[in-house]
Protein backbone atom coordinates (compact mmCIF):
# COMPACT_ATOMS: atom_id res chain seq x y z
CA UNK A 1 -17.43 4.32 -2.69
CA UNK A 2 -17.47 6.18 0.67
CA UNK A 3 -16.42 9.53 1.02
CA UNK A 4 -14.87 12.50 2.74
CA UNK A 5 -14.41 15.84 3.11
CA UNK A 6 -10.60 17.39 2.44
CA UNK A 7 -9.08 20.48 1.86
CA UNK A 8 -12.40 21.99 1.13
CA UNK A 9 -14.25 19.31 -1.14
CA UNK A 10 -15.71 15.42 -0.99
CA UNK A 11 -12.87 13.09 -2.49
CA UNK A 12 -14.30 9.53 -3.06
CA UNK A 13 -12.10 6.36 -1.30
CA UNK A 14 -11.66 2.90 -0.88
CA UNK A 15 -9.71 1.08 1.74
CA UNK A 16 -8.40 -2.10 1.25
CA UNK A 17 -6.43 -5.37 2.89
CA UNK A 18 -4.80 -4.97 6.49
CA UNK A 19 -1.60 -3.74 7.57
CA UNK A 20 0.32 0.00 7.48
CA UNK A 21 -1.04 2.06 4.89
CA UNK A 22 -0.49 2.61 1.11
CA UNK A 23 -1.77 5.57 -0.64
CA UNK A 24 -2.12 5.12 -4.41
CA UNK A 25 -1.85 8.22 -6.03
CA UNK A 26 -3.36 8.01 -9.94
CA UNK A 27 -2.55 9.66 -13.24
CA UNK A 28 -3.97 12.13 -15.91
CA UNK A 29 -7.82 11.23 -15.83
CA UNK A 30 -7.90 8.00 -13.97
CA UNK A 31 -9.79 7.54 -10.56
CA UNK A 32 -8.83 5.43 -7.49
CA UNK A 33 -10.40 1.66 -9.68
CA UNK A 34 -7.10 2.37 -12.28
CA UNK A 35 -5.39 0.37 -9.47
CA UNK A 36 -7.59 -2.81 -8.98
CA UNK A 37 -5.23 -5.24 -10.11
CA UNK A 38 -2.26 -3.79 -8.26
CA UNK A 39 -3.88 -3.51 -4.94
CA UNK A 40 -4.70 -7.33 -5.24
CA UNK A 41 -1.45 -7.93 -5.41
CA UNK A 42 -0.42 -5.88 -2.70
CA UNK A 43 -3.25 -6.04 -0.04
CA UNK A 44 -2.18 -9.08 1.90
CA UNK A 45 0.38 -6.85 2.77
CA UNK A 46 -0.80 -3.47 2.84
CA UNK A 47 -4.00 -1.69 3.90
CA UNK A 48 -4.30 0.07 0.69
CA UNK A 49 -6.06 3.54 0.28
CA UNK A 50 -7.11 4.34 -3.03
CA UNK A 51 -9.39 7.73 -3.87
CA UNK A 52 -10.33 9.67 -7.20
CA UNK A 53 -8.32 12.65 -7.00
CA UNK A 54 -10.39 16.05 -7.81
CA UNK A 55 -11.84 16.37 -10.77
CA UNK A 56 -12.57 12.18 -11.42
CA UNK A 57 -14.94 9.96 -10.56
CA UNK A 58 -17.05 10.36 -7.43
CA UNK A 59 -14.58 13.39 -6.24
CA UNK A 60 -15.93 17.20 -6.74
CA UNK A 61 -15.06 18.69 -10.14
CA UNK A 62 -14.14 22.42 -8.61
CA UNK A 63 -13.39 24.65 -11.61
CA UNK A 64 -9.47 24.58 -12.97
CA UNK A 65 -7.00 24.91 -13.64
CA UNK A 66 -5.57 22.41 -11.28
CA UNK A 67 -1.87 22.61 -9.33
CA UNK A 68 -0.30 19.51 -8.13
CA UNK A 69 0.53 21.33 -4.77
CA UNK A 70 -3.29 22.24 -4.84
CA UNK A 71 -3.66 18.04 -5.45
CA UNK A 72 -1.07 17.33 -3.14
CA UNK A 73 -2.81 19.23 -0.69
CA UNK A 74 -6.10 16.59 -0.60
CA UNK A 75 -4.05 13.88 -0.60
CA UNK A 76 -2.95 15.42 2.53
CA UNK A 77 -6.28 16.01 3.69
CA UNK A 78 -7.72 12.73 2.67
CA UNK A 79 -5.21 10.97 5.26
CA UNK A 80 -5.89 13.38 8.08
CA UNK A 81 -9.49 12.61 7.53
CA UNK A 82 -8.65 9.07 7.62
CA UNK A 83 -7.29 9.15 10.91
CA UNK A 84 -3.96 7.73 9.18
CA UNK A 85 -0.73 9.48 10.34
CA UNK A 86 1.97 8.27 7.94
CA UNK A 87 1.83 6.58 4.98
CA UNK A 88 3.89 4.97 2.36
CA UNK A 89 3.21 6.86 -0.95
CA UNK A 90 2.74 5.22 -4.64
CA UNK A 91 1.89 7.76 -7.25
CA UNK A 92 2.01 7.55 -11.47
CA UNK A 93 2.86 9.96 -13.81
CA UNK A 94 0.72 12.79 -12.90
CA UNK A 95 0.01 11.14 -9.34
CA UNK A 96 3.92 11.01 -9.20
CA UNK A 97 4.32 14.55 -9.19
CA UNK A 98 0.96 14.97 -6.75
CA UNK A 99 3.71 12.53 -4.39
CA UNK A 100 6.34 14.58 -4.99
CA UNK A 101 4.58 17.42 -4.10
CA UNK A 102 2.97 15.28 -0.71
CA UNK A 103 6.54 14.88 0.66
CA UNK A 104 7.75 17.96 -0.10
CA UNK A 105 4.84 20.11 1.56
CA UNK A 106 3.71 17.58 4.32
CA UNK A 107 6.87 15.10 4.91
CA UNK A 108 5.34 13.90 8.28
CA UNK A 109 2.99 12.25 5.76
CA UNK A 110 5.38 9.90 3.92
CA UNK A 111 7.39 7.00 5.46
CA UNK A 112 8.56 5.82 1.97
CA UNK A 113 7.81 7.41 -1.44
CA UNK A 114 7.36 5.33 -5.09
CA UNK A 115 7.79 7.52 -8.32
CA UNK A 116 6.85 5.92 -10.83
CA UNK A 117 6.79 7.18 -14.99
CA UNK A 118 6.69 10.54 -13.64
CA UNK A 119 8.37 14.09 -14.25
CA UNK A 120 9.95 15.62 -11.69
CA UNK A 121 9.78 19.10 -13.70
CA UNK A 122 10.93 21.00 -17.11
CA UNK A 123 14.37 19.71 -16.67
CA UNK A 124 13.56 16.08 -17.57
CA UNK A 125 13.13 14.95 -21.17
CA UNK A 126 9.50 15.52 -22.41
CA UNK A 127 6.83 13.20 -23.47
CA UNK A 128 7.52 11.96 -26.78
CA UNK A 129 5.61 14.09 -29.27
CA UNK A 130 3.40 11.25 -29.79
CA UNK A 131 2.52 10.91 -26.42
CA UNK A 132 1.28 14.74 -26.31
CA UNK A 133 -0.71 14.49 -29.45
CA UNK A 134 -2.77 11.35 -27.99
CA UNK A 135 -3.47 13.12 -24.59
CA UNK A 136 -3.96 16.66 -26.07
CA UNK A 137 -6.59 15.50 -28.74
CA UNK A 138 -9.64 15.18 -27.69
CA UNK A 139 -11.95 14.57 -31.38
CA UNK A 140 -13.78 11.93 -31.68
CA UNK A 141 -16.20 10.08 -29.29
CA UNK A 142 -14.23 8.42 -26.00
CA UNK A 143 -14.06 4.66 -27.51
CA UNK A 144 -11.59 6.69 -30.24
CA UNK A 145 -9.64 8.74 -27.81
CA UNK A 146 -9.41 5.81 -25.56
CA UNK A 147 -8.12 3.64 -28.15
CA UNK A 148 -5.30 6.36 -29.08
CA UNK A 149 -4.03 6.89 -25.43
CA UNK A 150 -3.71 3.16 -24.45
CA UNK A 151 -1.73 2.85 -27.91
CA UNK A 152 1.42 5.22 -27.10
CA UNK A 153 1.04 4.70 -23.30
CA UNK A 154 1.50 0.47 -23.32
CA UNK A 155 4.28 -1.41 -24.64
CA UNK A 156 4.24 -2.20 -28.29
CA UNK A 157 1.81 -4.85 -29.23
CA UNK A 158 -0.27 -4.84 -25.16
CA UNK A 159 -3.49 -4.15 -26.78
CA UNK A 160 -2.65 -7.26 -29.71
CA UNK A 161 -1.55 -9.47 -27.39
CA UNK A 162 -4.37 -8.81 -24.01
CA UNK A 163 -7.83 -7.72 -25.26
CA UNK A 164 -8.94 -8.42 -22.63
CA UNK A 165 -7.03 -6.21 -20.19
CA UNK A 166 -7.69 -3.46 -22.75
CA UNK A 167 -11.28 -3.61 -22.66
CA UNK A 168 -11.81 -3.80 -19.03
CA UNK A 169 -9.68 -0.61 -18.66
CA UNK A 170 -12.02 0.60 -21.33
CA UNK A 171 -15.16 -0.35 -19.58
CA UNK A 172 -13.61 1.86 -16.34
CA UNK A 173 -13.15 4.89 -17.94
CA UNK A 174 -16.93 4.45 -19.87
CA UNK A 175 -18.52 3.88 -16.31
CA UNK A 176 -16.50 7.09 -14.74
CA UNK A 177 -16.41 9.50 -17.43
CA UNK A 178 -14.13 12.43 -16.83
CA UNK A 179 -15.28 15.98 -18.01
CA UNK A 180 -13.59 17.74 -20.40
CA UNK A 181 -13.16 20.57 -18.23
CA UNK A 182 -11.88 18.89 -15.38
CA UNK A 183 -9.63 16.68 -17.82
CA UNK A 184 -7.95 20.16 -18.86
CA UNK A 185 -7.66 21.30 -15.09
CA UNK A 186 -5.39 18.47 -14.33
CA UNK A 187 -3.49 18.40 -17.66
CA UNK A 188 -2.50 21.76 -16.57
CA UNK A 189 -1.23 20.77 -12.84
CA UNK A 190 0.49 18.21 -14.46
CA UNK A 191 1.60 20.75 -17.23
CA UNK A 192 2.56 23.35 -14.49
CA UNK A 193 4.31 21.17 -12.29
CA UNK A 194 8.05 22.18 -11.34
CA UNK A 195 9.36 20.40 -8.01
CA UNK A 196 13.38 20.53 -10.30
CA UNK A 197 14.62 22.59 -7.38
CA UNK A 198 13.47 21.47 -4.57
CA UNK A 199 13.69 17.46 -4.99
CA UNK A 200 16.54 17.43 -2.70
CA UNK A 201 14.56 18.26 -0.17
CA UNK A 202 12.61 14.83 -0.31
CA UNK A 203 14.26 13.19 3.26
CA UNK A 204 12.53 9.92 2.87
CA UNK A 205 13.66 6.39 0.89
CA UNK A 206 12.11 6.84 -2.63
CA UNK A 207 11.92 4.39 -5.33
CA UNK A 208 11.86 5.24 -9.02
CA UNK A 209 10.24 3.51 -10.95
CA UNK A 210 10.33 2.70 -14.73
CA UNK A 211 9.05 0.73 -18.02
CA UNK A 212 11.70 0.58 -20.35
CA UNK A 213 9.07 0.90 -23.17
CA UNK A 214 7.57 3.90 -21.76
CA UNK A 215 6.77 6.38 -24.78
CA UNK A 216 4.88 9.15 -22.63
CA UNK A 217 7.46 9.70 -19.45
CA UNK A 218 10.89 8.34 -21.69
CA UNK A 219 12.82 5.96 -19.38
CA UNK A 220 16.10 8.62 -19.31
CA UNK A 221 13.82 10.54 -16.42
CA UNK A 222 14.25 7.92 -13.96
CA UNK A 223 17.58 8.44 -13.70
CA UNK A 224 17.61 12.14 -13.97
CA UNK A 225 14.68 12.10 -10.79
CA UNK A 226 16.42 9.66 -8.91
CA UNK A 227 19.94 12.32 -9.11
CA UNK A 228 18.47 14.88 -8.07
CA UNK A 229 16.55 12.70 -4.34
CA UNK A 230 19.17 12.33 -2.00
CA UNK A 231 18.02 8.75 -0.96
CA UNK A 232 16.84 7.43 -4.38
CA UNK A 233 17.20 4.15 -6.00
CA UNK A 234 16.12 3.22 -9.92
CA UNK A 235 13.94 0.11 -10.90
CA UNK A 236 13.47 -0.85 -14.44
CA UNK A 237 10.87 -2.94 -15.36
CA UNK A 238 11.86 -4.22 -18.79
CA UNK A 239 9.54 -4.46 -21.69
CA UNK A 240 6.56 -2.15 -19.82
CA UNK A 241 4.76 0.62 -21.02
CA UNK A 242 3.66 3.81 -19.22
CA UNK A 243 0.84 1.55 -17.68
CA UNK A 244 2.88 -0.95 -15.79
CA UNK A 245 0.68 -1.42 -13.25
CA UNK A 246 -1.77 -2.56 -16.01
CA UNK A 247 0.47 -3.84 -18.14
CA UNK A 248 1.91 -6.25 -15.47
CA UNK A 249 0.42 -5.72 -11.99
CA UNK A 250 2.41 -8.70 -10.61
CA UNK A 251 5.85 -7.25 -11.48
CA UNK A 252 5.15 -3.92 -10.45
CA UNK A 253 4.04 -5.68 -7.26
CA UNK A 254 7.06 -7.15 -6.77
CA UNK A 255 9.02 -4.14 -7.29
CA UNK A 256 7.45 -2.08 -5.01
CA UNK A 257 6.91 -4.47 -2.30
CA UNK A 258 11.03 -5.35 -2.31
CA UNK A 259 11.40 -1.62 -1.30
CA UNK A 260 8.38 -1.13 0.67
CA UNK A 261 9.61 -3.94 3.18
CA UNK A 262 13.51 -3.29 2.89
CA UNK A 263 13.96 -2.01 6.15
């Protein structure tokens, strides 16, 4: 993957397809590949920029703890670098609150914003206790912690019914493994993040986004986000998990791409 230099250190990219620009924005521990299948659904349509935020994949692993402002901040930087001006903005669950904190700090920078299984702050409902125990313990070798974080965060019965999806998203995180260091420095931006007071300051169309089967971001947050956004709209994608882009990149796709052109 090519790189750049933002906000101080090299952040790893890909660009994708042809059209106005997309910036995927990933989760806890994932790099810029978590969102192969989505951008092939989405490319005809989009030029889609995906990156490893810091701390991931080819990015630089500065020491943490991380701040999603901090994160926000190369997200920023990775666009200026890119020559690209405006953007529409995509982020999950810890990427969502990187996005939130993108249009918040830089809104030149986002023409329309997607929020998907994400926290807005400490006045949402927390992750299921469940959730926290499979991203907080890290024992055993990464096959084993794997395995216990794409339980709680797909639908019931996705890893029964698609193997095979399950051990290609395996196979990415074996080929990029993410320190534990740098795993703790974003749990904490993630952990630290508090936008609560200052979402009504997001001025652009956003889109929430939700899997009613989400057990690590519980569904009830999409609605309390999308309050608090002055031009907010809920989507929810029934019988998806926390992973919906994995789970079902087409009908995320579709979802997004309704608002994206709804002009």
């Amino acid at each position: 993957m090519p790189s750049v230099h933002a906000n101080g250190l090299k952040l790893s990219y890909a660009s994708t397809g042809d059209g106005p620009p997309l910036l995927l924005i990933s989760g806890l521990g994932y790099g810029g590949n978590f969102w192969r299948l989505f951008t092939e659904e989405v490319s005809h349509a989009f030029r889609v920029i995906t990156f490893d935020n810091r701390g991931v994949g080819g990015s630089e692993a500065p020491p943490g703890p991380y701040t999603t402002q901090q994160m926000a901040a190369d997200a920023a930087g990775l666009l200026e670098a890119l020559d690209v001006g405006e953007a529409f903005v995509l982020g999950h669950s810890l990427g969502g609150a990187i996005a939130q904190e993108l249009a918040l700090g830089f809104p030149a920078r986002v023409r329309k914003l997607v929020l998907a299984a994400t926290l807005g702050g400490p006045g949402g409902v927390p992750i299921t206790p469940e959730a926290l125990a499979a991203m907080t313990n890290r024992q055993g070798d990464p096959v084993q912690i794997f395995r216990r974080g794409v339980e709680v965060a797909t639908a019931p019965g996705f890893p029964e019914r698609n193997p095979e999806r399950v051990a290609e998203l395996l196979q990415m995180r074996l080929a990029a493994p993410v320190r534990p260091s740098s795993y703790s420095a974003q749990l904490a931006a993630g952990a630290g993040h508090d936008a609560w007071a200052r979402l009504s300051a997001i001025a652009c169309p956003t889109l929430v986004l939700t899997g009613t089967e989400d057990r690590v971001v519980p569904p009830a947050n999409s609605e309390l986000l999308a309050a608090r956004i002055p031009h907010a709209r809920v989507v929810r994608l029934e019988g998806l998990g926390h992973l919906l882009f994995v789970e079902s990149p087409e009908e995320s796709a579709s979802a997004v791409l309704r608002f994206l052109n709804d002009v």
